[in-house]
N, C-alpha and C. Protein backbone atom coordinates (compact mmCIF):
# COMPACT_ATOMS: atom_id res chain seq x y z
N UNK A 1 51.86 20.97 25.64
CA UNK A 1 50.68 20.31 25.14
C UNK A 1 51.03 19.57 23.85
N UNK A 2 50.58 18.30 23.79
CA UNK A 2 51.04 17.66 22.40
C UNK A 2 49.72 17.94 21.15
N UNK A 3 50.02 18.07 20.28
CA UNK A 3 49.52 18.62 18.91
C UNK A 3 47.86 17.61 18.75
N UNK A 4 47.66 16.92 19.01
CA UNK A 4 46.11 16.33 18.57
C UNK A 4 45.46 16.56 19.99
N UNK A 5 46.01 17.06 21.63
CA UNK A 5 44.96 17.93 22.23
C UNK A 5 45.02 19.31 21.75
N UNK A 6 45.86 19.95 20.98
CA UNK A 6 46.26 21.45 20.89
C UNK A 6 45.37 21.62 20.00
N UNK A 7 44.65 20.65 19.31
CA UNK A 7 43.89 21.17 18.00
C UNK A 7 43.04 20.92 18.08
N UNK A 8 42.57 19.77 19.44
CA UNK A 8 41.27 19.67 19.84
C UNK A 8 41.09 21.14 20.65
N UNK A 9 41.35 21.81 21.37
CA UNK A 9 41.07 22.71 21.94
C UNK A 9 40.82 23.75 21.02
N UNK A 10 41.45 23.86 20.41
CA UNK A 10 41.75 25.15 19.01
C UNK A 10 40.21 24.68 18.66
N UNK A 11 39.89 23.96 18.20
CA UNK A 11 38.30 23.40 17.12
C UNK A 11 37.55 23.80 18.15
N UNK A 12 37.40 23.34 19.63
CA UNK A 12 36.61 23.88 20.22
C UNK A 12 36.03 24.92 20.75
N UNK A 13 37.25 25.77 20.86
CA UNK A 13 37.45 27.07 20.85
C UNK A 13 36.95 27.87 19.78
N UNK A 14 37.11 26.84 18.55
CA UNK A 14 36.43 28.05 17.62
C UNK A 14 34.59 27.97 17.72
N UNK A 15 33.78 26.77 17.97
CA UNK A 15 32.91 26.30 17.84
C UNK A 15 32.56 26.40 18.77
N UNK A 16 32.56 26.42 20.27
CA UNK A 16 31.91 27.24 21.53
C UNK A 16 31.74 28.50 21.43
N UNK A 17 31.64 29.65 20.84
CA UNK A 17 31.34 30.59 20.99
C UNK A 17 30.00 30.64 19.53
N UNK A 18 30.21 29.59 18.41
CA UNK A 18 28.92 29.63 17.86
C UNK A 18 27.52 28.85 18.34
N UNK A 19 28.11 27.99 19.18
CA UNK A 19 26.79 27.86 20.09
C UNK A 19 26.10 28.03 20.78
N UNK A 20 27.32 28.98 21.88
CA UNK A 20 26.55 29.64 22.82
C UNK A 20 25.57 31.15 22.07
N UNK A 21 25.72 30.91 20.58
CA UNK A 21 25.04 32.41 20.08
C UNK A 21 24.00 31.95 20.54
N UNK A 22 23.46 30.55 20.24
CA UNK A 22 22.01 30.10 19.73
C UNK A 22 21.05 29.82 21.07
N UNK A 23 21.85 30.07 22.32
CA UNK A 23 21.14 29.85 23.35
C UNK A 23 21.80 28.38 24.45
N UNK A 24 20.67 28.04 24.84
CA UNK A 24 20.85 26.70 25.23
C UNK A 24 20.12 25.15 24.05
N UNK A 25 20.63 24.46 24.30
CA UNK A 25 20.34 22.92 23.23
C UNK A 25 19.59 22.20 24.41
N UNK A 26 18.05 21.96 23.87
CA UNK A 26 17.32 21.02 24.48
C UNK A 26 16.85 19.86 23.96
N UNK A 27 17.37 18.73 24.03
CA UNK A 27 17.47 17.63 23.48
C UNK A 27 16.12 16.88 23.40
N UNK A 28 15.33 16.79 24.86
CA UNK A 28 14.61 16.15 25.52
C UNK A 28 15.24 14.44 25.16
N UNK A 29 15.82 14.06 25.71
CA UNK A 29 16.30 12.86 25.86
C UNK A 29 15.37 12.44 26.28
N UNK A 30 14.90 10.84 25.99
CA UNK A 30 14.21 10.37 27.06
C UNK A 30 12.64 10.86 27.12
N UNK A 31 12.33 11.96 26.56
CA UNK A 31 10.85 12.14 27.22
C UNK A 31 9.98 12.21 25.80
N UNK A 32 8.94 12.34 25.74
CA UNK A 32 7.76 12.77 24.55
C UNK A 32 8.26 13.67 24.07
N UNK A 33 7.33 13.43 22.32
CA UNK A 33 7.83 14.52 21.54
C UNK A 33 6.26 14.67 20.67
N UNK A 34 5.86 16.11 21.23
CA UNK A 34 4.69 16.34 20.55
C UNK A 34 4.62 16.85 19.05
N UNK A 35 4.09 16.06 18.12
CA UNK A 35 4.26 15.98 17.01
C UNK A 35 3.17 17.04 16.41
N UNK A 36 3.10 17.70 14.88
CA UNK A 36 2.42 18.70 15.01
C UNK A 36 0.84 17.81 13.96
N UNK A 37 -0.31 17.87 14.18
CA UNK A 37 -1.42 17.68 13.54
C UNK A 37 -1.21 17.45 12.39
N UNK A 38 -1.42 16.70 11.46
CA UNK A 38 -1.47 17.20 10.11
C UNK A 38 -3.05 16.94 9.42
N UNK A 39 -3.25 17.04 8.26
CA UNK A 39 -4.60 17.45 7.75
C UNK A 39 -4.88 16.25 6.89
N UNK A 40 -5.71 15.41 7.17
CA UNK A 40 -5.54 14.30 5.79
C UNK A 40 -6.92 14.44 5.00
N UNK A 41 -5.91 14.58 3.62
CA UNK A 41 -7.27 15.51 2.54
C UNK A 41 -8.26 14.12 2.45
N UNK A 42 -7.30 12.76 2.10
CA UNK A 42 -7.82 11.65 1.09
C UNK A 42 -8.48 10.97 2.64
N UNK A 43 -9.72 10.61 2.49
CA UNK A 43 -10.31 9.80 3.79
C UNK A 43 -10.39 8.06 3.45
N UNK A 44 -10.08 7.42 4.16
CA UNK A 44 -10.28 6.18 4.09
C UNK A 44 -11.75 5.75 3.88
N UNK A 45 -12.07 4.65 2.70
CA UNK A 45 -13.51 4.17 2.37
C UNK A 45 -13.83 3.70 4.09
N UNK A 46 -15.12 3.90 4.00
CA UNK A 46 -16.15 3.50 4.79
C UNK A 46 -16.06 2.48 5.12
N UNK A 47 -16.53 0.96 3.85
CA UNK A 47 -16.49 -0.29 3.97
C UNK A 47 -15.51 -0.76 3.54
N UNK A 48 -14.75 -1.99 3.93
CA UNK A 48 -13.56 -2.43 3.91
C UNK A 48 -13.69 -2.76 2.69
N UNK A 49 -12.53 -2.73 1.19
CA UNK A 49 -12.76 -3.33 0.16
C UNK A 49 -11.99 -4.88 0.45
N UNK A 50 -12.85 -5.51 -0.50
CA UNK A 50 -12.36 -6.70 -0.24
C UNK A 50 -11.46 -7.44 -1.96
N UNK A 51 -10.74 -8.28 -1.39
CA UNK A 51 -9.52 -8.74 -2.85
C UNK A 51 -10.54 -9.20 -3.49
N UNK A 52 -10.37 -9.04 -5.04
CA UNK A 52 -11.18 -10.05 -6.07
C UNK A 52 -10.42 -11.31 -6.05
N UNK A 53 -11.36 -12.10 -6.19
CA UNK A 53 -10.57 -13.55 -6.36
C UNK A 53 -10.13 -13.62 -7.39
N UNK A 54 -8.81 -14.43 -7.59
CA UNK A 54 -7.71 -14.71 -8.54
C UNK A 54 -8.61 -15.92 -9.62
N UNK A 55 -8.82 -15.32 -10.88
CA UNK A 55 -8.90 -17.02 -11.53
C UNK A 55 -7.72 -16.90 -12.49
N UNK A 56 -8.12 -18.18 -12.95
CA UNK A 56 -7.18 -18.76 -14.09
C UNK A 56 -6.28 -17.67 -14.73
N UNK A 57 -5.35 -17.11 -15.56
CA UNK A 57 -5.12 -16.38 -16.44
C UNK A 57 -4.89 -17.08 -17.88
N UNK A 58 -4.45 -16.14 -18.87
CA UNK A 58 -4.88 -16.84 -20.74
C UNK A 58 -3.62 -17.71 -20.38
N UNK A 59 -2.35 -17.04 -20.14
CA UNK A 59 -1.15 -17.47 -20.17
C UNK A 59 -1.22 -19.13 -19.27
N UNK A 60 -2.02 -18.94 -17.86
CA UNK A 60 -2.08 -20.51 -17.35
C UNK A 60 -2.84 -21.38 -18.35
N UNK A 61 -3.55 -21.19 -19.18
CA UNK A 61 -4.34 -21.68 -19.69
C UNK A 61 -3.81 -22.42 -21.35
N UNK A 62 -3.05 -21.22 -21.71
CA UNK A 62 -2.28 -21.78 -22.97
C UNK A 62 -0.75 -22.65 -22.39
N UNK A 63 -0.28 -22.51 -21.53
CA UNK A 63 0.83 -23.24 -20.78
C UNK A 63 -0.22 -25.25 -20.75
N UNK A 64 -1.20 -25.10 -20.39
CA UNK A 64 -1.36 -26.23 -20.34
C UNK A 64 -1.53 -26.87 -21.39
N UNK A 65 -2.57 -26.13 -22.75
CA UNK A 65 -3.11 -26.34 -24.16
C UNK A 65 -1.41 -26.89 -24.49
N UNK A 66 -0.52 -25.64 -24.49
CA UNK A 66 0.95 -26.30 -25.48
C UNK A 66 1.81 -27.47 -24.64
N UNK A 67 1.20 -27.81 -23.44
CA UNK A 67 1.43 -29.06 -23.24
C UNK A 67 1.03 -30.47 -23.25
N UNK A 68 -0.23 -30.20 -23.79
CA UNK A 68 -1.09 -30.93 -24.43
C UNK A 68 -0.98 -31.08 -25.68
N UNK A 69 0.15 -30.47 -26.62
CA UNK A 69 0.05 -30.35 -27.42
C UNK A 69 -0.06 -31.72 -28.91
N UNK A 70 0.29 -32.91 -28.02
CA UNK A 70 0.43 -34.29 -28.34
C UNK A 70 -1.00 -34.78 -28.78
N UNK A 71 -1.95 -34.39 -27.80
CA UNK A 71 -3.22 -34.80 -27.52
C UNK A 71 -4.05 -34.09 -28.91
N UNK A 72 -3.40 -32.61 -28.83
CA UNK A 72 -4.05 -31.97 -30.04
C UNK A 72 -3.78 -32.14 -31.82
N UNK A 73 -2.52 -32.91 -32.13
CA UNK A 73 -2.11 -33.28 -32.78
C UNK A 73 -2.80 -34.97 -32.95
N UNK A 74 -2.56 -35.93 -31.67
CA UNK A 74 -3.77 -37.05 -32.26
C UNK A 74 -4.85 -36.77 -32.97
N UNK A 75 -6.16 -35.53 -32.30
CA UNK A 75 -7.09 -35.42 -33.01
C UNK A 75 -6.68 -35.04 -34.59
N UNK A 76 -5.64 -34.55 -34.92
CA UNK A 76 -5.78 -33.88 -35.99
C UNK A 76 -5.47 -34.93 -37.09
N UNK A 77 -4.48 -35.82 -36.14
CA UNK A 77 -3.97 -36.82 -37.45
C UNK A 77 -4.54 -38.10 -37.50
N UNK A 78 -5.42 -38.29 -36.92
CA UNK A 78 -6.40 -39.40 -36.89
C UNK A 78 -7.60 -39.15 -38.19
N UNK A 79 -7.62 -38.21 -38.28
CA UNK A 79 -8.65 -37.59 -39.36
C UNK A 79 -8.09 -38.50 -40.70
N UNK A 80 -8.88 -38.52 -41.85
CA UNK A 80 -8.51 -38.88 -42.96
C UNK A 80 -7.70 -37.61 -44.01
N UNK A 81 -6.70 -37.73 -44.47
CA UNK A 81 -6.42 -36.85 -45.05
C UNK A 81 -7.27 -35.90 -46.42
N UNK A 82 -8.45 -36.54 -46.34
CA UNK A 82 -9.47 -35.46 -46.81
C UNK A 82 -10.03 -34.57 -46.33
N UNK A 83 -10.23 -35.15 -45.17
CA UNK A 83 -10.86 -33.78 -43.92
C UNK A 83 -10.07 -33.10 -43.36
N UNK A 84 -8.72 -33.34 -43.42
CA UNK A 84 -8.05 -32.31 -43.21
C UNK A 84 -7.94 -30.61 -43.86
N UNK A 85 -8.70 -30.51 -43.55
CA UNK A 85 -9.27 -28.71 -43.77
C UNK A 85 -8.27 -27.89 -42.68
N UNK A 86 -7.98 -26.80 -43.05
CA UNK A 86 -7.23 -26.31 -41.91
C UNK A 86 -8.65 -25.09 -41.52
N UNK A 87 -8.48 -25.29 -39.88
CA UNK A 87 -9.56 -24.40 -39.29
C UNK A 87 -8.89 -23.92 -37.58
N UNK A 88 -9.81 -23.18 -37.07
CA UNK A 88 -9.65 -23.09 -35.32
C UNK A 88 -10.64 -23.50 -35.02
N UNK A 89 -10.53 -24.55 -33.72
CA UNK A 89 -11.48 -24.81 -33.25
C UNK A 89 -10.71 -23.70 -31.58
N UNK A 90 -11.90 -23.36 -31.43
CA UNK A 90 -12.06 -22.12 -30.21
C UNK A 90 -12.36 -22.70 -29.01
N UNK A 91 -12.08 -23.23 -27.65
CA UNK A 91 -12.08 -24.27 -26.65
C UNK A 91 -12.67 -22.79 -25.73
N UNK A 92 -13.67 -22.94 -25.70
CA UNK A 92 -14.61 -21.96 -24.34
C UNK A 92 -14.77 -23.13 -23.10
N UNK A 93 -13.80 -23.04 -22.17
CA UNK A 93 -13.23 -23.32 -21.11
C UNK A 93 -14.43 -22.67 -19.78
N UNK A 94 -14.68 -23.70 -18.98
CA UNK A 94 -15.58 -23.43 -17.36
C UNK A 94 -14.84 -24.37 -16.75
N UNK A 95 -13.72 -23.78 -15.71
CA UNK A 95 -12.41 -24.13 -14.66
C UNK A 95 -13.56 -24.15 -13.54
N UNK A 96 -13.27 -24.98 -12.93
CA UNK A 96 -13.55 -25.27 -11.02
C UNK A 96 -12.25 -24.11 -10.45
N UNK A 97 -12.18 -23.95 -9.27
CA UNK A 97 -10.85 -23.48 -8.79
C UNK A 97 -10.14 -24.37 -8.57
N UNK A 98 -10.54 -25.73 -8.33
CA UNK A 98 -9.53 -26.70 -8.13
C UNK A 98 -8.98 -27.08 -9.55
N UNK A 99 -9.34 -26.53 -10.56
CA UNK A 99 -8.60 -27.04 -12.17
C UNK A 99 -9.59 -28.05 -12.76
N UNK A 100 -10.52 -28.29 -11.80
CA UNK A 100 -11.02 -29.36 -13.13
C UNK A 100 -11.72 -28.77 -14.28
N UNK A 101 -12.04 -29.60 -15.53
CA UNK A 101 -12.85 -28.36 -16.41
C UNK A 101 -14.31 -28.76 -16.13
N UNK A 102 -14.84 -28.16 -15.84
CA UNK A 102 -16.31 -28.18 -15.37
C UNK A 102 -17.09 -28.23 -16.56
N UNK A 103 -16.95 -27.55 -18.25
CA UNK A 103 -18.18 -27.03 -18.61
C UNK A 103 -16.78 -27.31 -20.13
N UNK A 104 -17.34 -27.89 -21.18
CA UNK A 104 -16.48 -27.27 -22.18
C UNK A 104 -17.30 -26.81 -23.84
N UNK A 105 -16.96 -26.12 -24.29
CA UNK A 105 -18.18 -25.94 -25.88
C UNK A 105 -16.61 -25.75 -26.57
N UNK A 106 -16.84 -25.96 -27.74
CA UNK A 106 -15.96 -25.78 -28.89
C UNK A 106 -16.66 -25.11 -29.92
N UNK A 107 -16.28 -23.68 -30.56
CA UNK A 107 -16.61 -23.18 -31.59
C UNK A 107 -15.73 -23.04 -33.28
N UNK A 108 -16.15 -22.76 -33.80
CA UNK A 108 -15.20 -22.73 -35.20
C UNK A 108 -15.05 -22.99 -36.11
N UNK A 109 -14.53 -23.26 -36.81
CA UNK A 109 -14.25 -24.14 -38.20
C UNK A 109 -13.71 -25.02 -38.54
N UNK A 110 -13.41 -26.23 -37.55
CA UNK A 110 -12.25 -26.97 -37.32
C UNK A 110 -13.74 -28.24 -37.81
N UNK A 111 -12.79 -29.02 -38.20
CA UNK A 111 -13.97 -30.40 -38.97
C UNK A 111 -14.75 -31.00 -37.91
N UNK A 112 -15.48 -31.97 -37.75
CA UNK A 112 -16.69 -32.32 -36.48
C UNK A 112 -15.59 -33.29 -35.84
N UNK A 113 -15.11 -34.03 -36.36
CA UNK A 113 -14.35 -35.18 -36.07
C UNK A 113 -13.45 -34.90 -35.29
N UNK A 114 -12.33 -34.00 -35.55
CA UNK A 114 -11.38 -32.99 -34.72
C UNK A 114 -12.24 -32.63 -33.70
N UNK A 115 -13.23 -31.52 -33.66
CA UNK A 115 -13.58 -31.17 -32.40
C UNK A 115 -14.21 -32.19 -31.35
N UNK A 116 -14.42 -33.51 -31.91
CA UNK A 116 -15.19 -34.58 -31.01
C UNK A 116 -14.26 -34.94 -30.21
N UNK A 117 -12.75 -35.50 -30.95
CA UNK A 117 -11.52 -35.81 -30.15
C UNK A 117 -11.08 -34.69 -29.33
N UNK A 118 -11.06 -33.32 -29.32
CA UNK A 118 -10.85 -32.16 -28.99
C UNK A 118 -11.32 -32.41 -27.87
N UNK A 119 -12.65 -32.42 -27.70
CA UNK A 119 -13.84 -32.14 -26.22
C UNK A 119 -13.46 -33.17 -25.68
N UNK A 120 -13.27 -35.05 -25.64
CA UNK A 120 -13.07 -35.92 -25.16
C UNK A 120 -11.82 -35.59 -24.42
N UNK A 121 -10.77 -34.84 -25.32
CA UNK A 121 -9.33 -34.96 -24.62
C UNK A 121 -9.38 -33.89 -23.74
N UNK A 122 -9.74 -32.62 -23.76
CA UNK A 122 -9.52 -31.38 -23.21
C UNK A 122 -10.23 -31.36 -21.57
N UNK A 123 -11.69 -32.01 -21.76
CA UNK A 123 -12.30 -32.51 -20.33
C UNK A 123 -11.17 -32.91 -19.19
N UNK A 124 -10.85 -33.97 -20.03
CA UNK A 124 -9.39 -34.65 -19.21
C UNK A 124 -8.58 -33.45 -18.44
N UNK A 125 -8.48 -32.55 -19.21
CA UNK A 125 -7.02 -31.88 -18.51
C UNK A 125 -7.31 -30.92 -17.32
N UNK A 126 -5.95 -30.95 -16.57
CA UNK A 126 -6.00 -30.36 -15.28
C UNK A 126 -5.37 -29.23 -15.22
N UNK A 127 -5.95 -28.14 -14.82
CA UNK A 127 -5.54 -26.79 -14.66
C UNK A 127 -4.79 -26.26 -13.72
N UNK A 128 -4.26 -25.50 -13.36
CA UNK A 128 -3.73 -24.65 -11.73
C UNK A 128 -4.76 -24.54 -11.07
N UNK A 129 -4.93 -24.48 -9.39
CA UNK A 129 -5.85 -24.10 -8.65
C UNK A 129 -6.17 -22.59 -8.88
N UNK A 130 -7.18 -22.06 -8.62
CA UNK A 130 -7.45 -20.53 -8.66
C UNK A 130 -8.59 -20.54 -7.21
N UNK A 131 -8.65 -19.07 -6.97
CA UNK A 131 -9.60 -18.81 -6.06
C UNK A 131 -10.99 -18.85 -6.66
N UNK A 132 -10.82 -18.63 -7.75
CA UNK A 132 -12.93 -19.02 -8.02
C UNK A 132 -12.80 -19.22 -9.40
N UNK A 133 -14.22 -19.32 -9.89
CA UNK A 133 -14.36 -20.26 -11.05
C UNK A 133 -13.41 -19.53 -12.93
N UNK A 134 -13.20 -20.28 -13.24
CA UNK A 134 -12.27 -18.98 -14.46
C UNK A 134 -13.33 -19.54 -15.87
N UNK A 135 -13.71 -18.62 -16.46
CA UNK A 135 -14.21 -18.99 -17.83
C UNK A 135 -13.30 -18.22 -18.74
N UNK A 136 -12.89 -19.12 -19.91
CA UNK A 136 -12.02 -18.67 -20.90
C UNK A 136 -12.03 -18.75 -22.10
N UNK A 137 -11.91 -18.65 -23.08
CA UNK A 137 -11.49 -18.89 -24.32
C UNK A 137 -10.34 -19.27 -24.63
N UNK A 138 -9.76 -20.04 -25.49
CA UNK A 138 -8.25 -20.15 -26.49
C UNK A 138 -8.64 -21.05 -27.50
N UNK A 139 -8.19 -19.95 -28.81
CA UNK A 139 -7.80 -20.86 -29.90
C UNK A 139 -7.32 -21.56 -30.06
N UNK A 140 -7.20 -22.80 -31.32
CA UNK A 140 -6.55 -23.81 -31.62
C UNK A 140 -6.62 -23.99 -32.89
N UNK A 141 -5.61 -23.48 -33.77
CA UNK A 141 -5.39 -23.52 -35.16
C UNK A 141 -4.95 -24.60 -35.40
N UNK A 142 -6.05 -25.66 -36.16
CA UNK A 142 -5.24 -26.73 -36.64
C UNK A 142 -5.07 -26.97 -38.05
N UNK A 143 -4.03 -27.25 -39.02
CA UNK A 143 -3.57 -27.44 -40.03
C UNK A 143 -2.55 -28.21 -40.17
């Protein structure tokens, strides 16, 4: 007998007599396998919840302001250098989902003149789409 069947037999030899301790091996190949019940503590809601719609976020919102940031700087330097007061004017934002601005108020301390150019330019700008309407706030420190 050459040495890699001699040691296959030897391995098997040692390992057939620990299987036959255990009985016979029933595999069920091939057929069903009845699984055991289990208990589910947590029950599924009743009514289906449904996703909240996505609006705007601060971050989409200041991404557009600091790219505007040209627009916000005209108002400021169009002013006479007497009215240049340093203030925030506060841009309370009403988004469509399609981005347009629907609704705009300006609050703050920022001079009248600034916030007039402010509201004229900011109307203009176009937002990201969202799933429903976004109302926001962002400051605008101008000095």
């Amino acid at each position: 007998m050459s040495k890699p069947i001699l040691a296959a037999a030897v391995l098997l030899a040692l390992v057939a007599p620990a299987a036959a301790d255990q009985g016979p091996v029933n595999l069920k190949l091939g057929q069903a396998y009845d699984l055991p019940q289990r208990e589910h503590k947590k029950q599924l809601p009743k009514d289906s919840e449904t996703a909240k719609p996505k609006m705007l976020s601060l971050a989409q919102v200041a991404a557009v302001v600091k790219a505007r940031g040209e627009e916000v700087a005209y108002c400021w330097d169009r002013l006479p250098p007497s009215q240049r007061v340093a203030g925030t004017a506060v841009l309370k934002f009403s988004i469509e989902p399609t981005g347009k601005v629907a609704d705009l108020a300006i609050a703050g301390d920022a001079p009248d003149a600034a916030v007039s150019c402010l509201s004229d330019c900011a109307r203009r700008w176009a937002f990201p789409a969202a799933d429903a309407k976004s109302e926001l706030e962002y400051p605008i420190r101008l000095k």
